[in-house]
Protein backbone atom coordinates (compact mmCIF):
# COMPACT_ATOMS: atom_id res chain seq x y z
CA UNK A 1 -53.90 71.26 180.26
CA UNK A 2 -53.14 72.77 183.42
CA UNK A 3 -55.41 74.07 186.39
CA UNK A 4 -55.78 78.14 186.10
CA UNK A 5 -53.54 78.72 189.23
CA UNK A 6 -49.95 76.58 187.82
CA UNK A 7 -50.99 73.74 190.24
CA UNK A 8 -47.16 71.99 190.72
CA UNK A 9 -46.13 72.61 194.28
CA UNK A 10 -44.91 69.28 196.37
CA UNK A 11 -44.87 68.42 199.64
CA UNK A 12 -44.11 65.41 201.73
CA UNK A 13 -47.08 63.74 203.28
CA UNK A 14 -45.41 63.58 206.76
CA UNK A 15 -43.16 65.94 208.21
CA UNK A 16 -42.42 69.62 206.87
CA UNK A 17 -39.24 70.62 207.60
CA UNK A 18 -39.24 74.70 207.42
CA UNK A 19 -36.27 77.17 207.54
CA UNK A 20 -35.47 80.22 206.24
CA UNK A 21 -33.75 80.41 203.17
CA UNK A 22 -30.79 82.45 202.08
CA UNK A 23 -32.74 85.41 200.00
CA UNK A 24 -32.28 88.84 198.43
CA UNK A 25 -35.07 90.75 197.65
CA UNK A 26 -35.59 92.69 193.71
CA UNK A 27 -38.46 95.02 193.43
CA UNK A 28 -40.32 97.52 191.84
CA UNK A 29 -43.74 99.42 192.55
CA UNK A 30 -46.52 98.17 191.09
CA UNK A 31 -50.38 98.11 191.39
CA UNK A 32 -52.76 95.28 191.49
CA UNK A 33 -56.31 95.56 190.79
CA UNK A 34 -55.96 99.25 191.35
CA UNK A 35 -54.66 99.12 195.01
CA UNK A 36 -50.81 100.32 195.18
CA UNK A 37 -49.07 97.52 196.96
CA UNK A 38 -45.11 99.13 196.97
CA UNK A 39 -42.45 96.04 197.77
CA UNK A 40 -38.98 96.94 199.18
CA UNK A 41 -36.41 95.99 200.80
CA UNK A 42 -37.68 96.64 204.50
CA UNK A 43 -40.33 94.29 206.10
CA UNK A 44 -43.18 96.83 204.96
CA UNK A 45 -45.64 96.14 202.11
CA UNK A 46 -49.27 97.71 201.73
CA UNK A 47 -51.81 95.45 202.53
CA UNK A 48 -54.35 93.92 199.87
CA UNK A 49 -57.94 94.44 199.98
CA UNK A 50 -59.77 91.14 201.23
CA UNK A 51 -62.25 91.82 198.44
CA UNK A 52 -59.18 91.40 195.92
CA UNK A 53 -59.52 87.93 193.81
CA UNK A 54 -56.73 85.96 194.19
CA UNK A 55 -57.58 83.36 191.60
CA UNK A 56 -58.04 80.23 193.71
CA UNK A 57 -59.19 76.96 192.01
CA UNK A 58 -60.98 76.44 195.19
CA UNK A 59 -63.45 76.79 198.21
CA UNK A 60 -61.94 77.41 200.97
CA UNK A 61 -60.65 74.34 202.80
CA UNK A 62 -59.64 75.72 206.25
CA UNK A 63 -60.50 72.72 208.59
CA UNK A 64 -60.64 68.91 207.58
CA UNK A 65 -63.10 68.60 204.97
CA UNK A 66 -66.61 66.89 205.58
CA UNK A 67 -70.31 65.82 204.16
CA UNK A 68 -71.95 69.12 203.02
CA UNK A 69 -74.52 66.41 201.36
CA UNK A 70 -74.66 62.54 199.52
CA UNK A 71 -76.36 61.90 196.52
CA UNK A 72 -77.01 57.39 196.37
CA UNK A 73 -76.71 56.34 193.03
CA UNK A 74 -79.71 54.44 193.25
CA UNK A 75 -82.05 57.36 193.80
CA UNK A 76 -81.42 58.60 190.66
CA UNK A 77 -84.29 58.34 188.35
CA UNK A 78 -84.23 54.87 186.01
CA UNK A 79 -81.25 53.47 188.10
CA UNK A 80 -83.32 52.05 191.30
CA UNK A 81 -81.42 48.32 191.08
CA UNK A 82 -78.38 48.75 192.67
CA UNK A 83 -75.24 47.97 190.47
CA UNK A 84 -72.01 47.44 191.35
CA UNK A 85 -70.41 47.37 187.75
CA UNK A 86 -71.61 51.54 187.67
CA UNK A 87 -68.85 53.92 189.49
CA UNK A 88 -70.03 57.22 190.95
CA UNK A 89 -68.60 60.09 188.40
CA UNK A 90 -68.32 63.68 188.72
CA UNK A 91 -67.76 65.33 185.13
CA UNK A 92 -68.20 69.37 185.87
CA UNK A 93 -69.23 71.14 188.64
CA UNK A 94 -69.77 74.93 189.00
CA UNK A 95 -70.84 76.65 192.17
CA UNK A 96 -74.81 75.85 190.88
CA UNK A 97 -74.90 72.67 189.93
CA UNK A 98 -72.84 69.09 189.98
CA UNK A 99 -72.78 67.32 186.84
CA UNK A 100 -72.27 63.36 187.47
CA UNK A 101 -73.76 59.89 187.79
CA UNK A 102 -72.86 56.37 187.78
CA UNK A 103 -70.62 55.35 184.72
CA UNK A 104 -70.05 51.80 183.57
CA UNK A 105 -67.92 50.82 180.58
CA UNK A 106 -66.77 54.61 181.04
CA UNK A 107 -69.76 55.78 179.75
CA UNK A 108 -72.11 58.43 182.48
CA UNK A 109 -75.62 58.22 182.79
CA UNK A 110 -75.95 62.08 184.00
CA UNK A 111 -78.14 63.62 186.08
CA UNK A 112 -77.40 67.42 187.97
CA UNK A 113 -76.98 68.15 191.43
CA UNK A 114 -77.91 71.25 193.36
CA UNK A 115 -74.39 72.32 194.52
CA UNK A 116 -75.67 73.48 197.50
CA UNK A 117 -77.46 70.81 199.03
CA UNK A 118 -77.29 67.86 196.09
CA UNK A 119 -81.01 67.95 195.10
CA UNK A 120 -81.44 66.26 191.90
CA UNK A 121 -82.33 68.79 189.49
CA UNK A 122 -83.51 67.36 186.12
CA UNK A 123 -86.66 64.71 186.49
CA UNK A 124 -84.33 61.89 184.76
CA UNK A 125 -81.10 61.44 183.76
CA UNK A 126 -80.17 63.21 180.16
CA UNK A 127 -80.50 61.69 176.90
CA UNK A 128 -76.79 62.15 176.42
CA UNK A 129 -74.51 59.67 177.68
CA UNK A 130 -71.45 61.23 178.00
CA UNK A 131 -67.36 60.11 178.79
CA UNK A 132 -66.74 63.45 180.02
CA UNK A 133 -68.35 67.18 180.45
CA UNK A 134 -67.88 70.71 181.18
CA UNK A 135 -69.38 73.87 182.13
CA UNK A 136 -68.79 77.13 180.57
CA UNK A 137 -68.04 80.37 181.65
CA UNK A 138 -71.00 81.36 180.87
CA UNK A 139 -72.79 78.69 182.96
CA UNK A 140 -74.00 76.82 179.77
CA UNK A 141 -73.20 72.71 179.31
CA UNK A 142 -71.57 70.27 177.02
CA UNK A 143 -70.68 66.93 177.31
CA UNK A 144 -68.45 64.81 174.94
CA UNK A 145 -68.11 60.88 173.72
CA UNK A 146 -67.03 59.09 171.15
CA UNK A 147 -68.54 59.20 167.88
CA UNK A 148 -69.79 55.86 165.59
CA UNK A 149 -66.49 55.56 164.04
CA UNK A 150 -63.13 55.34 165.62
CA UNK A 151 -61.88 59.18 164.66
CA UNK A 152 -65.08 60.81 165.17
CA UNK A 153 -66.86 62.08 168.80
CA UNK A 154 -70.48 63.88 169.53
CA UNK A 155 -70.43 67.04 171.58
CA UNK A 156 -74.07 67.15 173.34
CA UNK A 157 -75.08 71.06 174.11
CA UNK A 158 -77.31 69.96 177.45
CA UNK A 159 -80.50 72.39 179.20
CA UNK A 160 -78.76 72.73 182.54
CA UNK A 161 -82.14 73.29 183.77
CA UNK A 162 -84.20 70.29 182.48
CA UNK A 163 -81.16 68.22 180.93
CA UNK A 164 -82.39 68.10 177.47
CA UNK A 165 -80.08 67.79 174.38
CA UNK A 166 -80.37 71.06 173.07
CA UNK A 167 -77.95 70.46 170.42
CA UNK A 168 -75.37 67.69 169.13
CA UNK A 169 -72.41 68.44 166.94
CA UNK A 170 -70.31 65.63 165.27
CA UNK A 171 -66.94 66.07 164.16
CA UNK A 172 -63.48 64.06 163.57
CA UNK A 173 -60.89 64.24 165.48
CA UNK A 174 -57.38 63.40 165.89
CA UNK A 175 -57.42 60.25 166.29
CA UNK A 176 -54.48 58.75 168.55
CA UNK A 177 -53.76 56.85 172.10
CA UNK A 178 -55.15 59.51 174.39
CA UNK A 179 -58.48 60.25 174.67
CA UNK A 180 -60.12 63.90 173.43
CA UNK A 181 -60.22 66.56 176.27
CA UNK A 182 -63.44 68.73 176.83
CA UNK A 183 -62.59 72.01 178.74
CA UNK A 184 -64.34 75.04 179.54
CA UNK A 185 -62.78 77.56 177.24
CA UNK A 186 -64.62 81.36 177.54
CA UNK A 187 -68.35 81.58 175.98
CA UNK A 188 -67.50 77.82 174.89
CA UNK A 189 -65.78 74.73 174.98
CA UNK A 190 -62.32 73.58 173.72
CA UNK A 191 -62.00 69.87 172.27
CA UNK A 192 -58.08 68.64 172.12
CA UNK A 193 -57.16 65.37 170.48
CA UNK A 194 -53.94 64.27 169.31
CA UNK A 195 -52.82 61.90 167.02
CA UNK A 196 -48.95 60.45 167.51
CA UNK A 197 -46.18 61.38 164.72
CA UNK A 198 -43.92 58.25 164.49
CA UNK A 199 -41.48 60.11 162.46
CA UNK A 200 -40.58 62.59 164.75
CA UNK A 201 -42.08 60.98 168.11
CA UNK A 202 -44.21 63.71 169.09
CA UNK A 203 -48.34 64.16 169.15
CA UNK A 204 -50.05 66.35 166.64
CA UNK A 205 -52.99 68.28 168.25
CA UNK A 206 -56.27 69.59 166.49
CA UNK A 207 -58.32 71.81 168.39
CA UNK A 208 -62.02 72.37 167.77
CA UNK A 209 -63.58 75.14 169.63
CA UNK A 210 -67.32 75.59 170.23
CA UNK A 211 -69.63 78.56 171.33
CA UNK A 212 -71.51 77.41 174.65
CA UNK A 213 -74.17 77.04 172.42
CA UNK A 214 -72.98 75.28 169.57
CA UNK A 215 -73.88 77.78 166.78
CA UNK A 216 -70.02 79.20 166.47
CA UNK A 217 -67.24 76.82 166.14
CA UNK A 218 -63.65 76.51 164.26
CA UNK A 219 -60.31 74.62 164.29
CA UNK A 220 -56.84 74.89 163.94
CA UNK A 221 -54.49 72.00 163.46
CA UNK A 222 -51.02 73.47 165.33
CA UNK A 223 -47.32 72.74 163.68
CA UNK A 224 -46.64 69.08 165.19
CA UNK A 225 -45.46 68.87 168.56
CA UNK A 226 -47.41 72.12 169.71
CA UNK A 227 -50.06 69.78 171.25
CA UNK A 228 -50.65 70.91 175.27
CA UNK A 229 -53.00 73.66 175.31
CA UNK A 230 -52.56 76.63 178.25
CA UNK A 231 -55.56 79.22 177.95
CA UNK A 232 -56.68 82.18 180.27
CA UNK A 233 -60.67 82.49 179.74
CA UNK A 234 -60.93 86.15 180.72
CA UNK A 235 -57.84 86.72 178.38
CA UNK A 236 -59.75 85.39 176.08
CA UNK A 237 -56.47 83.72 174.38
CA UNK A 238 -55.14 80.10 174.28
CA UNK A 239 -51.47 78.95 173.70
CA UNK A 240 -49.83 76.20 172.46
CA UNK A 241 -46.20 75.54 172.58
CA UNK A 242 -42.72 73.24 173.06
CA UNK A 243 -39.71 74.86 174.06
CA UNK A 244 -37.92 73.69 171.21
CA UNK A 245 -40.57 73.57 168.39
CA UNK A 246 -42.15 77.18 169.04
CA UNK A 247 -45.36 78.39 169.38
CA UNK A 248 -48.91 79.73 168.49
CA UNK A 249 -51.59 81.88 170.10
CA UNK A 250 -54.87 81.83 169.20
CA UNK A 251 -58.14 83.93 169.97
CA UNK A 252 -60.25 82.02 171.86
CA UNK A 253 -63.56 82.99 170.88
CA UNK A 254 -62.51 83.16 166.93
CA UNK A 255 -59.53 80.91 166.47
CA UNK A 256 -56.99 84.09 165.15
CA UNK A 257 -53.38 83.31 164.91
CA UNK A 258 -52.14 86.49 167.15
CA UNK A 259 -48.72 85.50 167.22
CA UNK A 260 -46.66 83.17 165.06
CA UNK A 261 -42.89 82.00 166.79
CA UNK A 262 -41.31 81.52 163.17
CA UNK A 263 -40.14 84.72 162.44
CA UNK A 264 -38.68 84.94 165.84
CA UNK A 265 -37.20 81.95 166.17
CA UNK A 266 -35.19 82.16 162.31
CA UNK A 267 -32.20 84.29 164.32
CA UNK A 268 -31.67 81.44 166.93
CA UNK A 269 -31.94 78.73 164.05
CA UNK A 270 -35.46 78.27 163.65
CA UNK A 271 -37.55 75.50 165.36
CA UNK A 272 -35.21 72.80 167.07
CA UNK A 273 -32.11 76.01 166.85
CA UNK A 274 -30.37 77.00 169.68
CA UNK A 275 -33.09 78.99 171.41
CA UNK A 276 -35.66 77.88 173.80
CA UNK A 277 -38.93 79.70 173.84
CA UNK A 278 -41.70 79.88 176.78
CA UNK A 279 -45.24 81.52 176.50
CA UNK A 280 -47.57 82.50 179.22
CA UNK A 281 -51.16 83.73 178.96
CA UNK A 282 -53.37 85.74 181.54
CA UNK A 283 -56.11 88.10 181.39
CA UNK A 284 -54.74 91.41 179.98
CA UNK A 285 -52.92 88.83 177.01
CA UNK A 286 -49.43 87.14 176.83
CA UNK A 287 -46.20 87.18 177.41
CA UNK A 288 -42.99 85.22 175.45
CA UNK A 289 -39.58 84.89 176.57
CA UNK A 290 -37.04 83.57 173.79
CA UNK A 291 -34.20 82.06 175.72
CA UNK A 292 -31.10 83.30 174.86
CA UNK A 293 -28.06 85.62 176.00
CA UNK A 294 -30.53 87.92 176.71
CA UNK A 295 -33.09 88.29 179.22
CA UNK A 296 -36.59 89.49 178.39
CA UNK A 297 -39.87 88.67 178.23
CA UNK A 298 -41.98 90.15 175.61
CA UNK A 299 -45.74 91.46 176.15
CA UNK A 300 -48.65 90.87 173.76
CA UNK A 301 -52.50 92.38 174.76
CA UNK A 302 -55.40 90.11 174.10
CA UNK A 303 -55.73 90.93 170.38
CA UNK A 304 -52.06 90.46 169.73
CA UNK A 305 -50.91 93.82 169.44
CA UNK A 306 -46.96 94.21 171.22
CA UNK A 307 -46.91 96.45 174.67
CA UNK A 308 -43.58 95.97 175.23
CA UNK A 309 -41.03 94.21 177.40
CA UNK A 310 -40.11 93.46 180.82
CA UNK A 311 -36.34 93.66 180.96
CA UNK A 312 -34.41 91.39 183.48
CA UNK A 313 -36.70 88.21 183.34
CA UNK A 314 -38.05 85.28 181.25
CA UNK A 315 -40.58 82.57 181.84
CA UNK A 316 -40.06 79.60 183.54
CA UNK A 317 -40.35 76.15 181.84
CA UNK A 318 -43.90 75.53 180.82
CA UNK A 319 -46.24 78.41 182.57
CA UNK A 320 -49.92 77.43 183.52
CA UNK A 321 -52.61 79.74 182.21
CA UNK A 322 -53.67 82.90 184.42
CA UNK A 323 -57.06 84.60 185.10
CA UNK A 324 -55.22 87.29 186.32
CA UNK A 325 -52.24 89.92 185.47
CA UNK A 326 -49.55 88.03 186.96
CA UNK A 327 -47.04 85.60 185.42
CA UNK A 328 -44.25 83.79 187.04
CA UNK A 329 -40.85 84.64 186.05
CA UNK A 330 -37.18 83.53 186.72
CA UNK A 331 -33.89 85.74 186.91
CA UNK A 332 -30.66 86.25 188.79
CA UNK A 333 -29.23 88.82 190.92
CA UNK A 334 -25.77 90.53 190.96
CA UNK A 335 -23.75 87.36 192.08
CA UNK A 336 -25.72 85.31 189.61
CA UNK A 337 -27.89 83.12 192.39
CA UNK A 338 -31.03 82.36 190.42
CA UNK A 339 -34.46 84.19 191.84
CA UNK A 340 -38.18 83.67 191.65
CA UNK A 341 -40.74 85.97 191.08
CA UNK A 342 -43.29 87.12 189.57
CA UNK A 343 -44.40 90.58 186.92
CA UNK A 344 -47.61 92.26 185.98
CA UNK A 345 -48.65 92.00 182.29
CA UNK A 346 -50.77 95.47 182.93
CA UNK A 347 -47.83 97.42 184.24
CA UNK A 348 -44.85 95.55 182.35
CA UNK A 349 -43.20 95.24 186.08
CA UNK A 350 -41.68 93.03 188.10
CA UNK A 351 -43.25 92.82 191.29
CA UNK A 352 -41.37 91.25 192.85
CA UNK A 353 -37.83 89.17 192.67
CA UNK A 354 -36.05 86.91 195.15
CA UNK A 355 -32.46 85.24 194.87
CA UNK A 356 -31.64 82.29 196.75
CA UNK A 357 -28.88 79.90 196.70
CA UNK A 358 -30.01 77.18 194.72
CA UNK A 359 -31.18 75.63 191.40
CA UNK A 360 -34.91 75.68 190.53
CA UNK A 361 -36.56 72.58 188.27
CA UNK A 362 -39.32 74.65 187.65
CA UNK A 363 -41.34 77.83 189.09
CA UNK A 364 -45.23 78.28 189.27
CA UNK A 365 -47.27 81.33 190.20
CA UNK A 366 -50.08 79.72 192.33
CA UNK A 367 -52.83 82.31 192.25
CA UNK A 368 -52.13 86.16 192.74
CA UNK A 369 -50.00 85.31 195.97
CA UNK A 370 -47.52 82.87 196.10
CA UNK A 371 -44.60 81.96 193.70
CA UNK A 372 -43.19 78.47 194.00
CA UNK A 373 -40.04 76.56 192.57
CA UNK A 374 -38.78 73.28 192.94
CA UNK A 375 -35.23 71.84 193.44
CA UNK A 376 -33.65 68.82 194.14
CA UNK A 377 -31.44 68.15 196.69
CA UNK A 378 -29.99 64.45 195.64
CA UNK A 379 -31.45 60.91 196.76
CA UNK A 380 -34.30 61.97 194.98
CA UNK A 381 -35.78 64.06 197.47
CA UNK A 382 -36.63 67.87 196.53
CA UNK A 383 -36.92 71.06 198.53
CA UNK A 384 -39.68 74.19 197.25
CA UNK A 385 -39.09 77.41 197.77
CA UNK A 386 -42.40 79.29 198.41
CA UNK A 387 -42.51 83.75 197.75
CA UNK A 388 -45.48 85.19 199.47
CA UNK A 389 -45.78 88.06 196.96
CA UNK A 390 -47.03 90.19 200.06
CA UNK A 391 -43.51 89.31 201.97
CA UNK A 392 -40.72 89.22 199.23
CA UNK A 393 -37.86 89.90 201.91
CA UNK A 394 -38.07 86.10 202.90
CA UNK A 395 -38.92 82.77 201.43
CA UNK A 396 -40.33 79.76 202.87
CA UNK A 397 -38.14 76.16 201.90
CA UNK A 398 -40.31 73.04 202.48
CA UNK A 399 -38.59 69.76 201.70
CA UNK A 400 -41.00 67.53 199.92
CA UNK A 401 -40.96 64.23 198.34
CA UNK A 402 -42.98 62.46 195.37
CA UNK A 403 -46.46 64.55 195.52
CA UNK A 404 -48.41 66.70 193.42
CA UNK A 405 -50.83 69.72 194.02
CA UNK A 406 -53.76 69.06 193.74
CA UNK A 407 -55.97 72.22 194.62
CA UNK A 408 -54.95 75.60 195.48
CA UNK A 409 -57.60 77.95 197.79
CA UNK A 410 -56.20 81.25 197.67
CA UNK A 411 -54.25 80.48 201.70
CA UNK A 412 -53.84 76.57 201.35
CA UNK A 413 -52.47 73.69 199.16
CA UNK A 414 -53.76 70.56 198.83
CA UNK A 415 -51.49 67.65 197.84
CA UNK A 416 -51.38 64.12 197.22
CA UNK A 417 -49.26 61.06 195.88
CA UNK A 418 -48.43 62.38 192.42
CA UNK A 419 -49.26 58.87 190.91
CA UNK A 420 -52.84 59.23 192.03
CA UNK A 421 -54.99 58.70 189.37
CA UNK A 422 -57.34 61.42 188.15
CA UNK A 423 -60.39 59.76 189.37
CA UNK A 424 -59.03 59.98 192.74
CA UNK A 425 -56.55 59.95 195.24
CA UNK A 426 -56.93 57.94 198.61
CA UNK A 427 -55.71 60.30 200.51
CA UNK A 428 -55.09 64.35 200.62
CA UNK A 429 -52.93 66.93 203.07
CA UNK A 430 -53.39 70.49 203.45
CA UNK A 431 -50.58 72.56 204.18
CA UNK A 432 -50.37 76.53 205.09
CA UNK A 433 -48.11 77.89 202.16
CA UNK A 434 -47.14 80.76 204.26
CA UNK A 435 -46.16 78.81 207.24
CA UNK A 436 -46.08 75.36 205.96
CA UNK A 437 -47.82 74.11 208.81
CA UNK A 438 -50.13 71.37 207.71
CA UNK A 439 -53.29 71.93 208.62
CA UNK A 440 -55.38 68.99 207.86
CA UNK A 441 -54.80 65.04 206.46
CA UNK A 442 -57.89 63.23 204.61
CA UNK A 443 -58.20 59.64 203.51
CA UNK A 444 -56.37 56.57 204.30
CA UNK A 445 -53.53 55.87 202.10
CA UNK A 446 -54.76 51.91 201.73
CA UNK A 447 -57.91 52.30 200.71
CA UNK A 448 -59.57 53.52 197.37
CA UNK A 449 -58.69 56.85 194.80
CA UNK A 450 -61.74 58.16 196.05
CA UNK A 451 -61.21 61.72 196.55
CA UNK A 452 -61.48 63.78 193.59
CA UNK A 453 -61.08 67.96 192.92
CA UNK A 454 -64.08 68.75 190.01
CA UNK A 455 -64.74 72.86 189.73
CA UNK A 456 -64.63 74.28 193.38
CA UNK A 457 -65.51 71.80 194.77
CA UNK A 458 -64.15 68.47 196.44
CA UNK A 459 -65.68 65.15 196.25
CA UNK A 460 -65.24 61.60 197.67
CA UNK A 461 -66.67 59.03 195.40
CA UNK A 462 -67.90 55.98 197.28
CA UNK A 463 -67.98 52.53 194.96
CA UNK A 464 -71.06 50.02 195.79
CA UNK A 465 -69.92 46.75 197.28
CA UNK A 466 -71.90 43.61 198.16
CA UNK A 467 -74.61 44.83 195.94
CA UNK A 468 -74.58 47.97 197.51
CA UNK A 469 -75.23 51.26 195.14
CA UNK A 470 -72.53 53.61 195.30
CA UNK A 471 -72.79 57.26 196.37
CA UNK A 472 -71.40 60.67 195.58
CA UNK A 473 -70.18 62.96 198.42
CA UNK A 474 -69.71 66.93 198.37
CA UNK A 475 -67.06 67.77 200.93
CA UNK A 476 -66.96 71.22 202.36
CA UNK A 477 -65.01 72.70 205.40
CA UNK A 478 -67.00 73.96 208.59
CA UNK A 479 -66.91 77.84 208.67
């Protein structure tokens, strides 16, 4: 599963090398959030509100992140002996509290942080020892580990306030090689696990969704090979799909199938035919493109129900859930160079549309600003191609090499080696996406993963040594 803003941009951790590239510009009027923002083909667009949200994942990180407070694992309530075998862990953050502890044997003792300036908030660490934890929308907690037997885990409901076990549901699971995810999902919490199909050598997902406070839950067991979840939490829907196998929607706070690819796909040859289908969610619902001759993308609201289509366009390969109205979509233009862009599920527009000459791996809106797309050049080096939404006449090309986004703060990306595990990278580098000026460099690429991305926030884990405790570390940027 996929950060909200279709984190996938790339950049080389050294030099940017910026031009111009060779672009023509496709556009229609359209309004966002209310505020008329008209994009032609002269150098003129209306400016956004600053109050508009552009769906960053998050703080802003304008100047080389440092200490807004450290939290030593050894100050933390029935953990005074130092212990090198425990790693610092951050499960879930929120912009209230920090969820995390020292872990050992991958196991967290937890205890909450005050985001603001890491005051321990419960008087001991919780009850519930947990592999991993989230926050809901609704600012309640769970927390998730493996059960007594092998196919079976416990989801602990946890007092954010006092860190009491409020609740503790037990359920089974798919049981495979990957471990069960735990992600905020809505008023609740979504648990994936997959189990792997030998026969057809794909994974098998069941998903068990919970209320945020346990007393709602169901599950749905998705055809095999539908196993990689995309949701939008204030569309209230959640999506999985394969491009070749099809695809279901559900409701996220019930579990109702809203839309079923079979009857769509029995034209094309049914699942594994000659069509190729793509599904994006966002807030006002979701959109399908079924890859054909033709080229549309078809628009569902929330509850299922079909608006209507956007002519011209389809979905790129394997959208990232949206919190907003936009999705990123792919086209071409009258000589049949391929464009990026991106359309409004409220409106049914494109809003904007941009041909270049090139071929694109993959396109990703990053949040309501910037459309990106990826392309290699040979020698295993690739080249992005960046679309402020704001300045569709012209697109930014970056050449990049073997990184990954990381974060994504509404002006700036964050990237690192895309081999970095997801405890941590050892080193970060911000770059300007309209611009591509890098703007700051974190880390040092020989020493530990130790910088991690949990909710807004950025951390730097610090691992005891020499029978030294370890310690946690908010980073923040100086105003």
């Amino acid at each position: 599963m996929r950060g909200k803003s279709g984190a996938v941009v790339a950049l080389f951790m050294g030099t940017v090398i910026v031009a111009m590239g060779v672009i023509v510009t496709l556009a229609v009027p359209r309004s966002v959030d209310g505020h008329a923002a008209v994009v032609a083909d002269s150098a003129t667009t209306a400016d956004r509100s600053a109050a508009d949200d552009r769906y960053p994942d998050v703080d802003p990180l304008a100047t080389t992140p440092t200490p807004r407070w450290s939290a030593d694992m050894s100050d933390i309530a029935g953990l005074r002996t130092p212990d090198t075998t425990r790693v610092p862990t951050v499960l879930a953050a929120d912009r209230q509290i920090v969820v995390g502890g020292p872990t050992s044997a991958s196991v967290t003792e937890l205890m909450a942080f005050d985001a603001a300036d890491g005051r321990q908030l419960w008087p001991e660490t919780s009850a519930f020892r947990a592999e991993t934890c989230a926050l809901s929308r609704d600012g309640r907690l769970a927390c998730l580990r493996r059960g007594s037997a092998p196919s079976t885990v416990d989801l602990g409901f946890i007092a954010v306030g006092t860190g009491a076990v409020t609740a503790t549901k037990s359920f089974e699971i798919a049981d495979g090689p990957q471990d069960p995810t735990l992600a905020s999902a809505g008023n609740g919490f979504l648990v994936t696990s997959r189990r792997f199909v030998e026969t057809e050598a794909v994974y098998a997902a069941t998903l068990n969704w919970f209320s945020s406070d346990g007393s709602r839950s169901w599950v749905q067991r998705p055809p095999v090979g539908l196993s990689d979840p995309e949701l939008s939490e204030s569309g209230n829907v959640v999506a999985v799909s394969d491009y070749k196998r099809g695809a279901r929607v559900y409701a996220l706070d019930s579990g109702t199938v809203l839309y079923d690819s079979a009857r769509d796909l029995e034209p094309h040859g049914g699942p594994g035919g000659s069509a190729i289908i793509q599904v994006a969610v966002a807030r006002p619902g979701f959109a399908v493109s079924i890859l054909t001759s033709a080229r549309t993308t078809t628009v569902y609201d929330d509850s299922g129900t079909l608006r209507g289509a956007i002519d011209g366009v389809v979905l790129p390969f394997a959208p990232s859930g949206s919190e907003g109205d936009l999705i990123p979509v792919t086209g071409t233009d009258v000589d049949n160079r391929q464009a990026i862009g991106a359309a409004s599920l409220e409106t049914l527009e494109v809003v904007a549309l941009t041909a270049f000459a090139g071929s694109l791996l993959g396109t990703e809106l990053l949040g309501e600003q910037y459309v990106a797309g990826s392309e290699t050049t040979g020698s295993n080096s690739e080249e992005w191609v960046v679309l402020d939404l704001d300045k569709p006449q012209s697109a930014t090309t970056m050449a990049a090499g073997n990184n990954r986004l990381l974060a994504f703060d509404g002006v700036r990306a964050v990237f690192a080696d895309r081999f970095g595990s997801n405890y941590g990278v050892p080193k970060m580098v911000a770059y300007e996406l309209s611009s591509g000026r890098e703007v700051w460099t974190l880390g040092n690429p020989d020493g530990e993963r130790e910088y991690r991305f949990v909710g807004p926030y950025l951390f730097q884990v610090i691992t005891g040594v020499a029978g030294e405790s370890g310690s946690l570390r908010l980073l923040d940027a100086k105003p």
